[in-house]
Structure formats: structure tokens, C-alpha cells
Protein backbone atom coordinates (compact mmCIF):
# COMPACT_ATOMS: atom_id res chain seq x y z
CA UNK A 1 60.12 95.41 107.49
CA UNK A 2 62.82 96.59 105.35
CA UNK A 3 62.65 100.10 103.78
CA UNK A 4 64.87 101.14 101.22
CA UNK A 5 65.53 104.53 100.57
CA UNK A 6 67.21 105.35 97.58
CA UNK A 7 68.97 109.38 97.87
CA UNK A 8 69.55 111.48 94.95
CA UNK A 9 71.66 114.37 95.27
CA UNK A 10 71.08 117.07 92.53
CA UNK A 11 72.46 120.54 91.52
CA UNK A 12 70.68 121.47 88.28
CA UNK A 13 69.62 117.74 87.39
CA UNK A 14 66.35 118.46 85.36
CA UNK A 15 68.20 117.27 82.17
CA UNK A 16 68.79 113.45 83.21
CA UNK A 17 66.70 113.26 86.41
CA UNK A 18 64.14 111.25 84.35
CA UNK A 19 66.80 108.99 82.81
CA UNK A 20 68.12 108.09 86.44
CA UNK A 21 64.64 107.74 88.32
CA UNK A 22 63.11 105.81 85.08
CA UNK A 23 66.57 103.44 85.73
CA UNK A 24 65.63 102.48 89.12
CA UNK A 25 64.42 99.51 90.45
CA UNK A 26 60.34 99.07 90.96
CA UNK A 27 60.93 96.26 93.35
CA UNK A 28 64.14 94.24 94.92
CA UNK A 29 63.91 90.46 96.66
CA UNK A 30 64.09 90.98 100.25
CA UNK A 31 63.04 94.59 99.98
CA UNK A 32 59.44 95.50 101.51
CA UNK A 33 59.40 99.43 100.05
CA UNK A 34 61.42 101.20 98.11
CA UNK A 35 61.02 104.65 98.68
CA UNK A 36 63.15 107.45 96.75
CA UNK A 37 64.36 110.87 97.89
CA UNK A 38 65.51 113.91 95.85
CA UNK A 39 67.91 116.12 97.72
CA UNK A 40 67.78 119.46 95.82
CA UNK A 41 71.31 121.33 96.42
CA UNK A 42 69.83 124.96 95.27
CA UNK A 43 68.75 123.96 91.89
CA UNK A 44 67.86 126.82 89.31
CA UNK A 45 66.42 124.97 86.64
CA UNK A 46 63.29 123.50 87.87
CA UNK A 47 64.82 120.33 89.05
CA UNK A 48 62.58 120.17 92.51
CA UNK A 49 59.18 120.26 90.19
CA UNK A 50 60.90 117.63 87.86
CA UNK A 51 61.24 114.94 91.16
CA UNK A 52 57.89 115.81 92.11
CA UNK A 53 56.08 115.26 88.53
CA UNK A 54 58.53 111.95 88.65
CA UNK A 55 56.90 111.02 91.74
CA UNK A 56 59.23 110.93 93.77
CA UNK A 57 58.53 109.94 97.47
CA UNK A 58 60.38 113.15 98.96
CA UNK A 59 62.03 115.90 97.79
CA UNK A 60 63.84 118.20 100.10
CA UNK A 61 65.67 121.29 98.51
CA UNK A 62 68.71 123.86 99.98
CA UNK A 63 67.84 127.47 99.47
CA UNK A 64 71.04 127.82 98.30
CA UNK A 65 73.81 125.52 96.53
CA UNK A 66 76.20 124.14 99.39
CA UNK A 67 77.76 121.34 98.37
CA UNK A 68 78.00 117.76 97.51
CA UNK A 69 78.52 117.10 100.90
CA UNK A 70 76.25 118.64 102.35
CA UNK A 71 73.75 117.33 99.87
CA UNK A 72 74.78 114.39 101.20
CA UNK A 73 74.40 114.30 104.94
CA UNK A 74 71.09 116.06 104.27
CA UNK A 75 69.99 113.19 102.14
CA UNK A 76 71.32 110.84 105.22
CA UNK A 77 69.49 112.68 107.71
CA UNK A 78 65.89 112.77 105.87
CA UNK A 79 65.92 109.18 105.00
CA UNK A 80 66.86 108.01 108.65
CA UNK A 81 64.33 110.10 110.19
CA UNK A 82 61.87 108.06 106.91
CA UNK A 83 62.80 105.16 108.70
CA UNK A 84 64.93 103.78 106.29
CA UNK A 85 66.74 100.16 106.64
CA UNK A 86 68.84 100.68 103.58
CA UNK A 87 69.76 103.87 102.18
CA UNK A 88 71.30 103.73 98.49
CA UNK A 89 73.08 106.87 97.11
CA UNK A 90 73.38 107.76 93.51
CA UNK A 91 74.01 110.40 91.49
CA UNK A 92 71.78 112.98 89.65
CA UNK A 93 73.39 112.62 86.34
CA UNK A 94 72.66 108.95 85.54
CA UNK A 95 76.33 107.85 86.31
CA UNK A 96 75.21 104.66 88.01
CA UNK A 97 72.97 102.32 86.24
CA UNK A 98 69.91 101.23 88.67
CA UNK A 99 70.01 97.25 87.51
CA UNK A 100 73.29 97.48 90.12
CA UNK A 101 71.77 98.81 93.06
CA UNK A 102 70.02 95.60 94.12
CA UNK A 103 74.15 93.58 93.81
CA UNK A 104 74.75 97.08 95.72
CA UNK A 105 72.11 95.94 98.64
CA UNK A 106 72.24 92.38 98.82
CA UNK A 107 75.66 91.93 100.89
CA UNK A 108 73.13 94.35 103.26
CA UNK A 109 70.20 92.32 103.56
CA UNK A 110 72.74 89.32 104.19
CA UNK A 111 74.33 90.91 106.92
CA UNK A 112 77.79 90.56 105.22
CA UNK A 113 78.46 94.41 105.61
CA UNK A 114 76.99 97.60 106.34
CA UNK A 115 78.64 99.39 103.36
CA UNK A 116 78.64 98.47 99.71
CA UNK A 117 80.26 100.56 97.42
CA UNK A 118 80.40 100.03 93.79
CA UNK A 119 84.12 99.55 92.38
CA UNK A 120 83.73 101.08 88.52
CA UNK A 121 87.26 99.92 88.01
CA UNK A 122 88.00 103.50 86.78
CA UNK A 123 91.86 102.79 86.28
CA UNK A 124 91.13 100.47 83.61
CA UNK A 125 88.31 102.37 81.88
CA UNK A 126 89.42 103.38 79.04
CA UNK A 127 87.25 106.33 78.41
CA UNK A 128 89.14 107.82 81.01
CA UNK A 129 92.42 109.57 79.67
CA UNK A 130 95.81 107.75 80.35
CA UNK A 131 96.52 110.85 83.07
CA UNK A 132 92.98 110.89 84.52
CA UNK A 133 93.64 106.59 84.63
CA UNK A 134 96.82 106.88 86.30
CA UNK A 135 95.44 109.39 88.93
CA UNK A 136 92.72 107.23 89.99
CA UNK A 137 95.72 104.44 90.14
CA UNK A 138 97.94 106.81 92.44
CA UNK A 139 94.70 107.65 94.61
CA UNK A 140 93.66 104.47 95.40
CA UNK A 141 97.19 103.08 96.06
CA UNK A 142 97.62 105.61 98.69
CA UNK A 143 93.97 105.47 100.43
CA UNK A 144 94.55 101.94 100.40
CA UNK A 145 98.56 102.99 101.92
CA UNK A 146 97.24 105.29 104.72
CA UNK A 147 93.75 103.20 105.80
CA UNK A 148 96.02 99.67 105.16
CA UNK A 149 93.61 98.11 103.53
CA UNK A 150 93.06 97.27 99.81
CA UNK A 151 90.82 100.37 98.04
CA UNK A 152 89.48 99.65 94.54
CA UNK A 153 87.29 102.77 94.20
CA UNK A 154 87.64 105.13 97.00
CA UNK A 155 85.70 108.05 95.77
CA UNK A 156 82.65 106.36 93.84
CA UNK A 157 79.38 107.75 94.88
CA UNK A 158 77.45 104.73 93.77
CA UNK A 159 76.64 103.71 97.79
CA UNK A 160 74.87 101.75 100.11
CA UNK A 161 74.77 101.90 103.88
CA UNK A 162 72.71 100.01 106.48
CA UNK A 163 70.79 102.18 108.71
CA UNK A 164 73.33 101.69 111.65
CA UNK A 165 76.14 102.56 109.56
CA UNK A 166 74.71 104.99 108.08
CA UNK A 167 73.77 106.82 111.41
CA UNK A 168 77.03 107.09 112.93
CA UNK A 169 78.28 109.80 109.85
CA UNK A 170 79.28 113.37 110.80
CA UNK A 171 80.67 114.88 107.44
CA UNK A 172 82.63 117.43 108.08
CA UNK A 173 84.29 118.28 105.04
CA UNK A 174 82.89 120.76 102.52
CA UNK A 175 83.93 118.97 99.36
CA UNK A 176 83.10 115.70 99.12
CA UNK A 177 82.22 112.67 101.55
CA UNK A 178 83.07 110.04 99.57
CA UNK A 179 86.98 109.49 101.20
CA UNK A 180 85.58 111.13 104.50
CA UNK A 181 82.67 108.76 104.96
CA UNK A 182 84.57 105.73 103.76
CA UNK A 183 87.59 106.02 106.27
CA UNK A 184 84.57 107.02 109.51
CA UNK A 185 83.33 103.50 108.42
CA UNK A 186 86.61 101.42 108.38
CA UNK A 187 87.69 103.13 111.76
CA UNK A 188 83.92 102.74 113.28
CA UNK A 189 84.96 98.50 112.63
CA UNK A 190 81.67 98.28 109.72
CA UNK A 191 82.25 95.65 107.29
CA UNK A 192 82.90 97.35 103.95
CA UNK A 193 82.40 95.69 100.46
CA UNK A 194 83.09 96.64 96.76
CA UNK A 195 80.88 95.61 94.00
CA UNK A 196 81.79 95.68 90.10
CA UNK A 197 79.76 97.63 88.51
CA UNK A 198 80.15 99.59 84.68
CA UNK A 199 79.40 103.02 84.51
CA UNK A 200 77.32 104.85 82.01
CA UNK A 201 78.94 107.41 79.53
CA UNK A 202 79.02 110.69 81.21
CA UNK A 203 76.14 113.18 80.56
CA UNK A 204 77.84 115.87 81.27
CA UNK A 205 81.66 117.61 83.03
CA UNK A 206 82.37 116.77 86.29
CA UNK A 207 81.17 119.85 88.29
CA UNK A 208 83.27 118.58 91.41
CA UNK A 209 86.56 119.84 90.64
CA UNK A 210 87.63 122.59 88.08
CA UNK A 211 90.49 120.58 87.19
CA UNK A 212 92.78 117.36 87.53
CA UNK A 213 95.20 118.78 89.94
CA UNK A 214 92.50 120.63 91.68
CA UNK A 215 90.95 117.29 92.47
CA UNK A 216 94.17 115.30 93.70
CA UNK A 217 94.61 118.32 96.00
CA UNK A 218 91.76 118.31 97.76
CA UNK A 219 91.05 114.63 97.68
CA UNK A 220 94.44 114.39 99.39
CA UNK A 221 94.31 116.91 101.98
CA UNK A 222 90.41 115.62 102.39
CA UNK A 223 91.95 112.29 103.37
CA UNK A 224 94.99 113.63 105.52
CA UNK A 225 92.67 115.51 107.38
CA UNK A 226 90.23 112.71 108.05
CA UNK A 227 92.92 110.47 109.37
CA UNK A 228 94.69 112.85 111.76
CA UNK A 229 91.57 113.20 113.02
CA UNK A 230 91.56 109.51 113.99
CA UNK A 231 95.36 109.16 114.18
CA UNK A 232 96.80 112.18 115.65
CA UNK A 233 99.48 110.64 118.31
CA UNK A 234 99.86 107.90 115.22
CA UNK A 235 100.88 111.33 113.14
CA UNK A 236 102.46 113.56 115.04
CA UNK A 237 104.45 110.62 117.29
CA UNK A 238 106.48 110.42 113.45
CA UNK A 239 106.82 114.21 113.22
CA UNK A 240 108.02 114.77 116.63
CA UNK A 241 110.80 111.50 116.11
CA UNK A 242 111.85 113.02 113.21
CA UNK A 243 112.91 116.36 114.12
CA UNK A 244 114.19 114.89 117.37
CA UNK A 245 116.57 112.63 114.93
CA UNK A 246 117.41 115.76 112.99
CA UNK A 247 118.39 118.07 116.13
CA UNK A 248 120.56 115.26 117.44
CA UNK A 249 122.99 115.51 114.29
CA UNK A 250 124.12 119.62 114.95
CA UNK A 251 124.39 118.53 118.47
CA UNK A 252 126.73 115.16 117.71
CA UNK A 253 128.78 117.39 115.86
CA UNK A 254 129.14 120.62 118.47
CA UNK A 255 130.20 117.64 120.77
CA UNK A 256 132.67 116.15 118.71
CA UNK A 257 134.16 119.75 118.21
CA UNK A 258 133.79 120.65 121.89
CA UNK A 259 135.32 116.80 122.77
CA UNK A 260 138.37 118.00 120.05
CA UNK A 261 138.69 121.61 121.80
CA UNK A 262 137.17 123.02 118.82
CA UNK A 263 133.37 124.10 120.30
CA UNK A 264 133.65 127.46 121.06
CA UNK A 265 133.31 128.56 117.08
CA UNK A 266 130.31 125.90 116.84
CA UNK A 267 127.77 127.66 119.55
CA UNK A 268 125.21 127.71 116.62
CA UNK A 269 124.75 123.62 115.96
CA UNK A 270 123.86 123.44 119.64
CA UNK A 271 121.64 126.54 119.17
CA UNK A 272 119.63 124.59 116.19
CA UNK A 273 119.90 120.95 117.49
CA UNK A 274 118.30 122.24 120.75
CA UNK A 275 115.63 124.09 118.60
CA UNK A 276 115.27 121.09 117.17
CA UNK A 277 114.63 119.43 119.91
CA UNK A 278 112.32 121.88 121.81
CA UNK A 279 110.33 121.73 118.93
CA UNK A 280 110.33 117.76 118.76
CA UNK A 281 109.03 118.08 122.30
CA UNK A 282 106.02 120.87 121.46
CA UNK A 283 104.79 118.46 118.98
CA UNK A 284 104.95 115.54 120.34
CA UNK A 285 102.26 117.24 123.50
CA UNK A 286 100.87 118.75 120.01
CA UNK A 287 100.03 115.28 119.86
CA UNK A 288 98.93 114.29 122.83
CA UNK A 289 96.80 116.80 123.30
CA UNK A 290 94.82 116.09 120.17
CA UNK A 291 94.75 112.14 120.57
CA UNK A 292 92.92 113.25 123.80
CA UNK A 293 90.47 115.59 121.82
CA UNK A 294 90.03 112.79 119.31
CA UNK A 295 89.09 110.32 122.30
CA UNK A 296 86.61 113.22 123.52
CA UNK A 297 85.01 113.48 120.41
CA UNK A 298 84.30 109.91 120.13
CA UNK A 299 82.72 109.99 123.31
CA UNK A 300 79.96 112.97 121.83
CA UNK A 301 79.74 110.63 118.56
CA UNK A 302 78.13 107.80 121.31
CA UNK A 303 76.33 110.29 123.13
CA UNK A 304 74.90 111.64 120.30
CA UNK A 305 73.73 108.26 119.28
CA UNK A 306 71.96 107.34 122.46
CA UNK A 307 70.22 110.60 122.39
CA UNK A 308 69.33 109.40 118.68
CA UNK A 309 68.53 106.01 120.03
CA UNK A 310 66.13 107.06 122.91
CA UNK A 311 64.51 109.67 120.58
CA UNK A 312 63.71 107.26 117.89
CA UNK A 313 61.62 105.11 120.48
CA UNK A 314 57.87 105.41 120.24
């Protein structure tokens, strides 16, 4: 039986929730039930009695307004515990159109990959502004630079994850998950996939970031974060070779003084280049240390899923 689940994350939605609910599909070849599930992130304007007039299957609402992300991993967390097979995720203000979400499962229900993400090509859209274009370019080019692997649309929401995939998650940043959740699935070995899809107008500003630069700035450290946490000796290892390259050139040139009979007036390069050094050495166990606290973690992401595993069983 395949159950597809279809997530809506909402902050003060009630204006276009009906647009993006009366946009999804009734039924999908290969697809037994599609289910839908609101995820209210502390809503003011009604937009929990909105899903429920809609009909939709389950609504689940925050007290309070934390997050996209959190929105998110809430909206994972209900539909797995649903018993969903598929779990699509799409926004609240009819960005995505529904006639893409069954392209968006099909590479799912083939087996071909365990996340689909929908590339809206934003680079070349051209009711995006030449900067807001060219930031999307420079984005992308470096995801794709850091993960090594080609990135079309790292940070569209328009999603779908298998149930295995999507079980294996743990957001941990505050923002956004889209870059976080992407680079937990390339370094967990899933099979990703990008889609074309075309984007509707937008309904409405961007409530994500207050500005452009605000947005590059915490995509950025978002992503830097994400891979240290993966890549910490691959970090640091480069940190701790280049100061060690740096403290060797004050020291070179206290010994070519000292060789010359010139070092007692150059105490000081020997002073830094051993600083240098010392502190080449502190961060390369830096390091070490944390590729060991990376390895531990991993070890509490498996445990966690057997627990999940053995739970799950009737």
C-alpha cells in the first residue's frame, strides 16, 4: 500500500490555503491514498479552521510561531507516525503548482531515488531581478562547490522524500531546512533527483529573510555549518596546514638571520612562527576531536532508528 502524504507548512496562510489545497492532486497512478496535512506554525488569522473546513486529513498547529524549520520536521514527524510511504512538501502560499507533484513522486515509486526536488530554474526566471538571479547563480555554484556535486535548486521547498529518507532527518537549524536536509541526504548515500518545474507568480513577500544579504548570510553559514558537521577533520585538516605554512615563513627567516649572525634582533619571528605553529597544532586535535564527535553522533542517528524501527512494529 502506498500512502502519500502531502505536508503544508503555514504561518498566516488563510489567504491562498484554498488556492494551494484546491491545486492538488485527487488521485496519482501508483498512489493508493493521498492524504494531506496542514502544519500550522502559530497562525493568527484563522488558518487552522481554514484546513479543517478544506478538509484536510490533519492539521496540527504550534502554539506559537517557530519557524520554517521547525514547521518542517513537525510536518515530517506527523506524517511518518500516519504511516506515510511518500511525503510531498509544499508551500502555504501556492508557490508550487500541484499538476507537478505527481513528476515530483514518480522517480519515488520507481525506486530511482528517495528525494525529488523540484529545480524552478530560478537563475533564469526572469521575474526575478538581475541581483536576486545572480544570487541564486552564486548559491548554487557554491552548494554544488562544497557538496561536489551539480545543484540546480538547492533551496526549493517544492519536495519529496521516501519514507526511509525521510526518517533519517534531524534539522537542526532554526532557519530553514532546505540546504540542511539536502546535504543529510547526499552524505546519508540517498539518490537525489531534480525535476523542472515553473513556479507560480508570488502571492505575496518572502517572509524568510528580511532582505537579500540577510538571506546569502544565513544560507551560507546554514551550509558551512551543516558540512563541518560532516567534514570536520576534512575542515579543520586545511586550517591547521595553513597556519602551519604561515608560521614556517617568520621562522625561515629568524634562521636565515641567526645562520647570517644576525638573530639576536629577530627573537620576535620565532616568537610568532612558533605561535603559529602551536596554534596549527590546537586545531588540528580541534579537529580530531570533533571528527570523533561527528562519528559518535552518527552512531545515535542509527540507534535512534532501530529504536524507531522496533517501535513501529505491531
Amino acid at each position: 500500500m502506498i500512502k502519500l502524504i502531502i505536508q503544508i507548512p503555514c504561518f498566516n496562510e488563510a489567504g491562498t490555503l484554498r488556492l494551494v489545497f484546491d491545486d492538488l492532486p485527487k488521485a496519482i497512478a501508483g498512489v493508493d491514498y493521498i492524504e494531506t496535512l496542514v502544519i500550522d506554525d502559530g497562525s493568527q488569522d484563522g488558518t487552522s479552521d481554514i484546513a479543517r473546513q478544506l478538509g484536510v486529513t490533519h492539521v496540527v498547529k504550534h502554539r506559537v510561531n517557530r519557524g520554517l524549520a521547525a514547521a518542517f520536521e513537525t510536518g515530517i514527524e506527523e506524517a511518518l507516525r500516519q504511516g506515510a510511504t511518500v511525503i510531498v512538501n509544499t508551500d502555504g502560499d501556492h508557490q508550487y503548482p500541484g499538476r507537478f507533484i505527481q513528476d515530483l513522486v514518480t522517480p519515488i515509486l520507481e525506486a530511482r531515488a528517495d528525494l525529488v526536488i523540484g529545480n524552478r530554474n530560478p537563475e533564469s526566471d526572469r521575474r526575478n531581478g538581475l541581483t536576486k538571479r545572480w544570487l541564486y547563480w552564486l548559491g548554487r555554484t557554491i552548494v554544488s562547490w562544497i557538496i561536489s556535486k551539480p545543484i540546480p535548486d538547492p533551496v526549493s521547498g517544492f519536495r519529496a522524500y521516501s519514507a526511509e529518507c525521510a526518517s533519517q532527518l534531524h534539522i537542526l537549524t532554526t532557519y530553514s531546512y532546505t540546504i540542511e536536509s539536502l546535504v543529510q541526504c547526499i552524505e546519508k548515500g540517498f539518490a537525489v533527483e531534480f525535476i523542472p518545474i515553473q513556479s507560480n507568480p508570488p502571492t505575496r513577500p518572502s517572509r524568510l529573510f528580511r532582505s537579500k544579504a540577510s538571506f546569502v548570510f544565513r544560507s551560507g553559514t546554514t551550509l558551512l555549518r551543516v558540512f563541518f558537521m560532516y567534514h570536520p577533520l576534512k575542515t579543520l585538516i586545511w586550517l591547521s596546514a595553513m597556519l602551519a605554512m604561515v608560521g614556517m615563513i617568520p621562522i625561515a627567516r629568524f634562521l636565515l638571520f641567526y645562520a647570517t649572525g644576525n638573530g639576536n634582533g629577530h627573537l620576535q619571528s620565532l616568537v610568532l612562527g612558533a605561535s603559529l605553529l602551536v596554534l596549527s597544532a590546537i586545531v588540528l586535535v580541534a579537529g580530531l576531536l570533533a571528527d570523533l564527535i561527528s562519528q559518535i553522533r552518527r552512531l545515535i542517528e542509527k540507534l535512534q532508528q532501530t529504536i524507531r524501527a522496533i517501535s513501529s512494529k505491531p
